[in-house]
PDB file of N, CA and C in Angstrom:
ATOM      1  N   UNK A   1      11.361 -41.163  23.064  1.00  0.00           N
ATOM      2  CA  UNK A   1       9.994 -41.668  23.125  1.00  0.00           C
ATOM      3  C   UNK A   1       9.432 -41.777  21.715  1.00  0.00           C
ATOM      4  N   UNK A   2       8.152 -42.228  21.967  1.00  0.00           N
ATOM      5  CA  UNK A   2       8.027 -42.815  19.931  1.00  0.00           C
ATOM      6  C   UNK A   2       7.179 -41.341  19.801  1.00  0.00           C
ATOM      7  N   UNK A   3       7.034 -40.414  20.801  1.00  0.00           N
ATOM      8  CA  UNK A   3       6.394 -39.234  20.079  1.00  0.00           C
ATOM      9  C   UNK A   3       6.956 -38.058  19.482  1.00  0.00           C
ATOM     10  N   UNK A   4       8.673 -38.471  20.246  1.00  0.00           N
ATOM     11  CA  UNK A   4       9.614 -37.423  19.871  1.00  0.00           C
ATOM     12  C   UNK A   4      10.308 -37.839  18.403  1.00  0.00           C
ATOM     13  N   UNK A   5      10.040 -39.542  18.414  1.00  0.00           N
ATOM     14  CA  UNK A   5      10.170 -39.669  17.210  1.00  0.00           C
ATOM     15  C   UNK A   5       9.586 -39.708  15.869  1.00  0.00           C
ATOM     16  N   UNK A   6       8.203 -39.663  15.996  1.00  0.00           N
ATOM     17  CA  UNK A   6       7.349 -39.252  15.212  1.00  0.00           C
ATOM     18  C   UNK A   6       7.263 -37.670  14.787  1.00  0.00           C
ATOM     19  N   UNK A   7       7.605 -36.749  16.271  1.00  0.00           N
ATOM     20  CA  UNK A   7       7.308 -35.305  15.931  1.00  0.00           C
ATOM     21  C   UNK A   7       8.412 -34.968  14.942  1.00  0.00           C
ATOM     22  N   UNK A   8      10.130 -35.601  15.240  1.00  0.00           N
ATOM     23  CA  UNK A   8      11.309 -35.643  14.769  1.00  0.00           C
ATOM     24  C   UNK A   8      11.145 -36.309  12.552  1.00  0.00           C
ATOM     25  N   UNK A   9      10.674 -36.820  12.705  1.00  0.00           N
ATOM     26  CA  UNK A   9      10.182 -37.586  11.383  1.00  0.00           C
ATOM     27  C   UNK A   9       9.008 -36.529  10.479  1.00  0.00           C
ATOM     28  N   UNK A  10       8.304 -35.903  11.461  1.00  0.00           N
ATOM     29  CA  UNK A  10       7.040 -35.285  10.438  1.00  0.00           C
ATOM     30  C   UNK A  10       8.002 -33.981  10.530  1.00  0.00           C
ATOM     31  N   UNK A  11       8.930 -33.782  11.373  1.00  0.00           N
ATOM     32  CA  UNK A  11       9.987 -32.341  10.957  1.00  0.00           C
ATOM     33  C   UNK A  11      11.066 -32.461   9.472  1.00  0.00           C
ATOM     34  N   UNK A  12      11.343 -33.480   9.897  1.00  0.00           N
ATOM     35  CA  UNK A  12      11.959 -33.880   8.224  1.00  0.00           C
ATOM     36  C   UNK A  12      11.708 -33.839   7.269  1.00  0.00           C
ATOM     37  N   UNK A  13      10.210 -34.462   7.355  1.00  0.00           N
ATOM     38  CA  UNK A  13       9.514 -34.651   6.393  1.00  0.00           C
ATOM     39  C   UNK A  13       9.289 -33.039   5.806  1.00  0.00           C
ATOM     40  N   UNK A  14       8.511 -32.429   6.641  1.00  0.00           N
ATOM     41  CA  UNK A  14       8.272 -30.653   6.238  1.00  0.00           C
ATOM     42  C   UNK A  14       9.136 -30.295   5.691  1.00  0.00           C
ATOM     43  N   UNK A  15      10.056 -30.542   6.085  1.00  0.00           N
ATOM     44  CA  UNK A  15      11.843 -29.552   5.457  1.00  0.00           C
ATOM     45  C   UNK A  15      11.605 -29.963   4.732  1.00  0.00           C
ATOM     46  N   UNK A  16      12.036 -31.563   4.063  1.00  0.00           N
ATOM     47  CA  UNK A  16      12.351 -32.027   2.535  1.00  0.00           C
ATOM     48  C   UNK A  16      11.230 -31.637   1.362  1.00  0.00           C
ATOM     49  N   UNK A  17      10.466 -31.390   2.233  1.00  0.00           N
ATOM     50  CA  UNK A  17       8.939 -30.712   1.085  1.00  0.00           C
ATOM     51  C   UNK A  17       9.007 -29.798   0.825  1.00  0.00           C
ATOM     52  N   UNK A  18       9.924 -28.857   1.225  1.00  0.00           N
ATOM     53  CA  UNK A  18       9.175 -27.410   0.862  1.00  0.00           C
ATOM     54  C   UNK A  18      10.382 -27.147  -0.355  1.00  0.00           C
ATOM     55  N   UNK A  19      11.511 -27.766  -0.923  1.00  0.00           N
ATOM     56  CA  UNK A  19      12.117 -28.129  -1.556  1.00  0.00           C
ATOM     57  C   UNK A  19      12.483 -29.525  -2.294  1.00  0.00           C
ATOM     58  N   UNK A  20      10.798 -29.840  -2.862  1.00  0.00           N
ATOM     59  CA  UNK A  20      11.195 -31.506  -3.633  1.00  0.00           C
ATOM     60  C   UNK A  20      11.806 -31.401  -4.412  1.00  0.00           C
ATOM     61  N   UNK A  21      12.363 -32.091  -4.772  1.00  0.00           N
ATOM     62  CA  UNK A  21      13.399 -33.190  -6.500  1.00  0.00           C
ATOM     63  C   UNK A  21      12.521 -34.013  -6.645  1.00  0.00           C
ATOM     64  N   UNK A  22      12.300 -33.970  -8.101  1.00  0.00           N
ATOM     65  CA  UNK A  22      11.652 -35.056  -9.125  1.00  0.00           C
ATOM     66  C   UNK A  22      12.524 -36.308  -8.832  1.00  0.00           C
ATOM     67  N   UNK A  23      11.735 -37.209  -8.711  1.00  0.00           N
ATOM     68  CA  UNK A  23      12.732 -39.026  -8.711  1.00  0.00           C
ATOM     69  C   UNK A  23      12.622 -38.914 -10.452  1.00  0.00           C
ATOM     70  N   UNK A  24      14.030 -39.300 -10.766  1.00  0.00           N
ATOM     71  CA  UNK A  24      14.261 -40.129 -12.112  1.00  0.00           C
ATOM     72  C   UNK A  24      14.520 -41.553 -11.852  1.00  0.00           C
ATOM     73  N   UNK A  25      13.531 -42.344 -12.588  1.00  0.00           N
ATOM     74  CA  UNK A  25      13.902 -43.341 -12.386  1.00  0.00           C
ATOM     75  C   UNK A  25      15.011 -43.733 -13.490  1.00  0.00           C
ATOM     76  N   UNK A  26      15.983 -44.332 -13.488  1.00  0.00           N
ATOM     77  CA  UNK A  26      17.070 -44.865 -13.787  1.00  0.00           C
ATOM     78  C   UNK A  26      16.851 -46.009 -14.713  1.00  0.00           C
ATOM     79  N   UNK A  27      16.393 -47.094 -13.732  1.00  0.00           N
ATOM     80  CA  UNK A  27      16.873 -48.287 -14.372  1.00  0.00           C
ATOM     81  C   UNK A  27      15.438 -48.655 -15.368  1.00  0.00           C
ATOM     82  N   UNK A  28      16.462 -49.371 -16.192  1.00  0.00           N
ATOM     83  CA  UNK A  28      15.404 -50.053 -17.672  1.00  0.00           C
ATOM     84  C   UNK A  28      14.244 -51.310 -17.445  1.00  0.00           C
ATOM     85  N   UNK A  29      13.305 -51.399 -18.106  1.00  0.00           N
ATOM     86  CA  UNK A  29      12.390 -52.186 -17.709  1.00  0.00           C
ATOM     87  C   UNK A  29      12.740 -53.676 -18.039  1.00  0.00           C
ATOM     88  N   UNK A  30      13.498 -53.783 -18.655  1.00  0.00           N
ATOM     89  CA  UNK A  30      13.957 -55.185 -18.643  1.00  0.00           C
ATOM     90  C   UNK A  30      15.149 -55.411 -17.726  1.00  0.00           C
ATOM     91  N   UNK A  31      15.603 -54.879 -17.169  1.00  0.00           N
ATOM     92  CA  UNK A  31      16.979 -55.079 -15.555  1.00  0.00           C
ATOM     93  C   UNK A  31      15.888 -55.372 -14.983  1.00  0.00           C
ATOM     94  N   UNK A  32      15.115 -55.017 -14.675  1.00  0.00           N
ATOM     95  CA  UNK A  32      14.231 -55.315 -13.316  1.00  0.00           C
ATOM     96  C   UNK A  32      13.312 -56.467 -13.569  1.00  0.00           C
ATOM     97  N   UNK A  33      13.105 -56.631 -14.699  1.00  0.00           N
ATOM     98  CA  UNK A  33      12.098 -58.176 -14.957  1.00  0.00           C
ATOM     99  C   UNK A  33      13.601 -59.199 -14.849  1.00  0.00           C
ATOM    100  N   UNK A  34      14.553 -58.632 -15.089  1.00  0.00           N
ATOM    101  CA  UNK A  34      15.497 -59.963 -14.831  1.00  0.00           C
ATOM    102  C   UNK A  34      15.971 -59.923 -13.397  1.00  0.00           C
ATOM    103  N   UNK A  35      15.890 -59.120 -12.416  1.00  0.00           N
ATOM    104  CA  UNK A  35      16.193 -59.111 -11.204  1.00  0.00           C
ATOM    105  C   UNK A  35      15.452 -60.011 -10.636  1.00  0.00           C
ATOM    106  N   UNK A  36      13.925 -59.580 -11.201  1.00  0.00           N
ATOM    107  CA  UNK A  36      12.770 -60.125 -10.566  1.00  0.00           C
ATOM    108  C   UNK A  36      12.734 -61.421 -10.578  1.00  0.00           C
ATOM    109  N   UNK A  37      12.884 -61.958 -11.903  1.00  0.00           N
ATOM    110  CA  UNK A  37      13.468 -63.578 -11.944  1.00  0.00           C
ATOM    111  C   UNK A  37      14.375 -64.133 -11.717  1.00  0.00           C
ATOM    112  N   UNK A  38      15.694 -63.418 -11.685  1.00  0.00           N
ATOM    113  CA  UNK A  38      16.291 -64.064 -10.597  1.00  0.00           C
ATOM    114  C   UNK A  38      16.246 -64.473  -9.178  1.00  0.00           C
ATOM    115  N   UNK A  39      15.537 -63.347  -8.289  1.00  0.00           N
ATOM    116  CA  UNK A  39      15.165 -63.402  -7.174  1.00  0.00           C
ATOM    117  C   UNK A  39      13.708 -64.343  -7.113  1.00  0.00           C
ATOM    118  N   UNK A  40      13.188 -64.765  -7.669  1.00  0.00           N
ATOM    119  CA  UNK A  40      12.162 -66.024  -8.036  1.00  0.00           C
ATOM    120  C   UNK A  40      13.170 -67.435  -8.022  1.00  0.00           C
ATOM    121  N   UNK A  41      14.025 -67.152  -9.122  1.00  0.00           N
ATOM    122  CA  UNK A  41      14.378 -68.255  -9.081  1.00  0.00           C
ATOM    123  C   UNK A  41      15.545 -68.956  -7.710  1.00  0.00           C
ATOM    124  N   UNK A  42      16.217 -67.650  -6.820  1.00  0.00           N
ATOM    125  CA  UNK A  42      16.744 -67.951  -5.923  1.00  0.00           C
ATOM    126  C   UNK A  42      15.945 -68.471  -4.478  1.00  0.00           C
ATOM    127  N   UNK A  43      14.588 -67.997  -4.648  1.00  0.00           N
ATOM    128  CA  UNK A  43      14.035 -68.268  -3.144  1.00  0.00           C
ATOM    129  C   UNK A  43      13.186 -69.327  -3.534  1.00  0.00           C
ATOM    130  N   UNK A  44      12.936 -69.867  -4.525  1.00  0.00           N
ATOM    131  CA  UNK A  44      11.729 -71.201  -5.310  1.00  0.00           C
ATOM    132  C   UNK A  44      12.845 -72.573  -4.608  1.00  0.00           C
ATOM    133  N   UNK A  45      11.847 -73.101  -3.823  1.00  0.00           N
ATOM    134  CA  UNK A  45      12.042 -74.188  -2.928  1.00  0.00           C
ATOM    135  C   UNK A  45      12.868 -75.144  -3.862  1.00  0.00           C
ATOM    136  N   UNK A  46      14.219 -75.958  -3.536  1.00  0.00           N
ATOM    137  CA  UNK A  46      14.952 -76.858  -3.930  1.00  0.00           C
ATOM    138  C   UNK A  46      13.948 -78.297  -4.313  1.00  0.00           C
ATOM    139  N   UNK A  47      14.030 -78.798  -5.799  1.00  0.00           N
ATOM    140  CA  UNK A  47      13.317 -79.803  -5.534  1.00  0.00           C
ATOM    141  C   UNK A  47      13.999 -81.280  -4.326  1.00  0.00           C
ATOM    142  N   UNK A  48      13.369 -81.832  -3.909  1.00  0.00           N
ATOM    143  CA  UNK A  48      13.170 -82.709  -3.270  1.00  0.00           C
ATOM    144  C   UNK A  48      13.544 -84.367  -3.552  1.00  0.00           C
ATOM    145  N   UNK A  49      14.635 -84.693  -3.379  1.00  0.00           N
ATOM    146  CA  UNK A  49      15.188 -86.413  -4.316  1.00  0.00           C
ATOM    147  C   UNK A  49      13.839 -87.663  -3.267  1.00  0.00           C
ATOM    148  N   UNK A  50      13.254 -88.135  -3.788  1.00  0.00           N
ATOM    149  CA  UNK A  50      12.368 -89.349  -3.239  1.00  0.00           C
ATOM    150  C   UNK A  50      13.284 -90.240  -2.534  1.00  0.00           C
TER     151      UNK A  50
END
């Protein structure tokens, strides 16, 4: 049921808290401005021949 799965989810959640890890972020700020434009330039509509 979605309440056993909600109660199941906020139980997880408790556990993983009472022992966090810091996120490191990893990747460099220029990988991701070029991801970003690539993925711009892959979904930007094909031009159109008249």
């Amino acid at each position: 049921s979605v309440k056993e799965l909600a109660d199941t989810i906020l139980a997880y959640l408790a556990e993983r808290n009472l022992h966090p890890k810091r996120y490191v972020w990893k990747a460099k700020g220029e990988e991701i401005l070029r991801k970003i434009q690539r993925a711009r330039e892959a979904s930007a509509p094909s031009p159109v021949a008249p």
